[in-house]
Protein backbone atom coordinates (compact mmCIF):
# COMPACT_ATOMS: atom_id res chain seq x y z
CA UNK A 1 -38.35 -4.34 218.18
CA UNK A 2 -41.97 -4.13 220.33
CA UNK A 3 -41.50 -5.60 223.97
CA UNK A 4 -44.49 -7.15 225.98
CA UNK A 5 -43.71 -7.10 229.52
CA UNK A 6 -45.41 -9.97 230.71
CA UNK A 7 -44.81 -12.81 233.57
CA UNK A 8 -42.18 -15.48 232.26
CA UNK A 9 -43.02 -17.81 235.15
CA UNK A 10 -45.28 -18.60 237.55
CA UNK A 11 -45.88 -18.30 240.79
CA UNK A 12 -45.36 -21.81 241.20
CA UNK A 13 -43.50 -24.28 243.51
CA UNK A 14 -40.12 -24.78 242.48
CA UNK A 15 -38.93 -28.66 242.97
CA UNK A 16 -35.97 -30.36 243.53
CA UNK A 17 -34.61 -31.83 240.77
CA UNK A 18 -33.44 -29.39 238.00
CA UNK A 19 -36.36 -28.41 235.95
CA UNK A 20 -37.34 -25.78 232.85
CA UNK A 21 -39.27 -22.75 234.33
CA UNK A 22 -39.46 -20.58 230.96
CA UNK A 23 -38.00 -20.92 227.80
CA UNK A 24 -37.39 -18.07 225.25
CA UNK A 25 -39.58 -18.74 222.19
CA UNK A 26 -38.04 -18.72 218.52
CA UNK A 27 -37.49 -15.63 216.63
CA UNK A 28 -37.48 -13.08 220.53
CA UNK A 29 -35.42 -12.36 223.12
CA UNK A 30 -36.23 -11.84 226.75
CA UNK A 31 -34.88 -9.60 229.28
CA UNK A 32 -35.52 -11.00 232.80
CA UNK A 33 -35.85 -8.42 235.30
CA UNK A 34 -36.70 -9.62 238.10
CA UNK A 35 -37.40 -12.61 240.30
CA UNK A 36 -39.70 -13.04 243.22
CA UNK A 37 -39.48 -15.91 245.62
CA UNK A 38 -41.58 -16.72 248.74
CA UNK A 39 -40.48 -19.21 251.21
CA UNK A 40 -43.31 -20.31 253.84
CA UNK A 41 -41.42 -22.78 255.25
CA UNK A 42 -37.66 -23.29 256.97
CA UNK A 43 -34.87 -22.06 255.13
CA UNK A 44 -33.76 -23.61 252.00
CA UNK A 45 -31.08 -23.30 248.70
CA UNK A 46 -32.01 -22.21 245.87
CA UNK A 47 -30.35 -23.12 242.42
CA UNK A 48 -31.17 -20.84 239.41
CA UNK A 49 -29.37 -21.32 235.53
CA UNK A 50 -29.35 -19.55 232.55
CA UNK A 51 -29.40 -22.79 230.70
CA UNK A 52 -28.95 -25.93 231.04
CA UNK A 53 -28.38 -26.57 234.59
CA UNK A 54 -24.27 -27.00 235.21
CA UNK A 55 -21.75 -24.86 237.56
CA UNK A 56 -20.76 -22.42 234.68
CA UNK A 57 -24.40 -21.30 233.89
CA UNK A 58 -25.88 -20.63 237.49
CA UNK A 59 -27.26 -17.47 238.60
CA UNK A 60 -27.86 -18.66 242.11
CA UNK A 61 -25.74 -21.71 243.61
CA UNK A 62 -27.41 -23.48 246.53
CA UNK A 63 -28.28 -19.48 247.70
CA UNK A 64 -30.02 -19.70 251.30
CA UNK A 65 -33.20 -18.29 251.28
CA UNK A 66 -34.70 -17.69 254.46
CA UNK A 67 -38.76 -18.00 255.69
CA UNK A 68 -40.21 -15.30 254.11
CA UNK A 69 -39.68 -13.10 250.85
CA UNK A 70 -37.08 -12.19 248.47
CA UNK A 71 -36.66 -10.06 245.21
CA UNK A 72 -33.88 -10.23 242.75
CA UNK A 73 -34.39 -7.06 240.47
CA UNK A 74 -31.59 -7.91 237.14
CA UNK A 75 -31.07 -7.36 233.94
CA UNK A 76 -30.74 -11.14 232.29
CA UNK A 77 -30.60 -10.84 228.45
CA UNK A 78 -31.58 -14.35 226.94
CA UNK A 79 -31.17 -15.21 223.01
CA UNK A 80 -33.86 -17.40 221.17
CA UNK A 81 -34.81 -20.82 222.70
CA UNK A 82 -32.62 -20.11 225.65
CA UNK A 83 -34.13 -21.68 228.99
CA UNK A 84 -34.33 -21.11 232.84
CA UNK A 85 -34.23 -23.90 235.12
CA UNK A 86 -33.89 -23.66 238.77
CA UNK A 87 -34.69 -26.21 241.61
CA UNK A 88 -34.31 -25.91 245.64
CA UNK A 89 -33.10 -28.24 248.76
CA UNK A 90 -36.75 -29.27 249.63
CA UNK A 91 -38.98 -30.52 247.34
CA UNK A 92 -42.41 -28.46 246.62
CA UNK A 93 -41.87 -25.38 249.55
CA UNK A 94 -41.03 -22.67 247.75
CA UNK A 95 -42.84 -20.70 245.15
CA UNK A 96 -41.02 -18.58 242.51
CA UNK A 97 -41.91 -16.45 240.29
CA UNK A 98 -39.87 -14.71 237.36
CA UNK A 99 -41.15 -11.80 235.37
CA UNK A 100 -39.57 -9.56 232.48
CA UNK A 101 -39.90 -8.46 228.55
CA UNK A 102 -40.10 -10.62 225.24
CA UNK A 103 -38.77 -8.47 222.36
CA UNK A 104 -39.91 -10.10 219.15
CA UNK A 105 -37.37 -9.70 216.39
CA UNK A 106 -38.19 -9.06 212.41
């Protein structure tokens, strides 16, 4: 199975309303490894899902993040057309970005 490490997402501003930042293509799976935010501004929550955005599929729940940086390093295993959403408290401050490995299957 070849893997391409490659950038899943962004940097971009996150928003605040749940929204899609990657979503696994058919016939791979991705193996998110790690997650870079930058905050610029006053400290904010940050809501990250594996799926559909709900209680039972968040990574992060309303996690403060603080001015400044922040890594996540993990090991997130997501099946075809599985998706990512996150969103924060205020609107357009934050920028995230989310990098790992596609494996293409067949």
């Amino acid at each position: 199975m070849p893997r391409t490490p490659k950038r899943l997402h962004g940097p971009a501003l996150v928003s605040n309303a749940a929204a899609t930042k990657y979503t696994t293509p058919a016939a791979t799976k991705t193996i998110v490894r790690h997650i870079h935010g930058y905050n610029p501004g006053a400290s904010l929550n940050l809501t990250i899902s594996i799926g559909a955005d709900a209680a039972a599929t968040r990574i992060f729940d309303a996690r403060p993040i603080p001015t400044g940086e922040f890594d996540h390093f993990c090991y997130y295993a997501l099946e075809a057309t599985e998706i990512i959403q996150a969103f924060a408290s205020v609107n357009n401050q934050m920028t995230l970005a989310i990098g790992g490995d596609e494996c293409t299957l067949g």
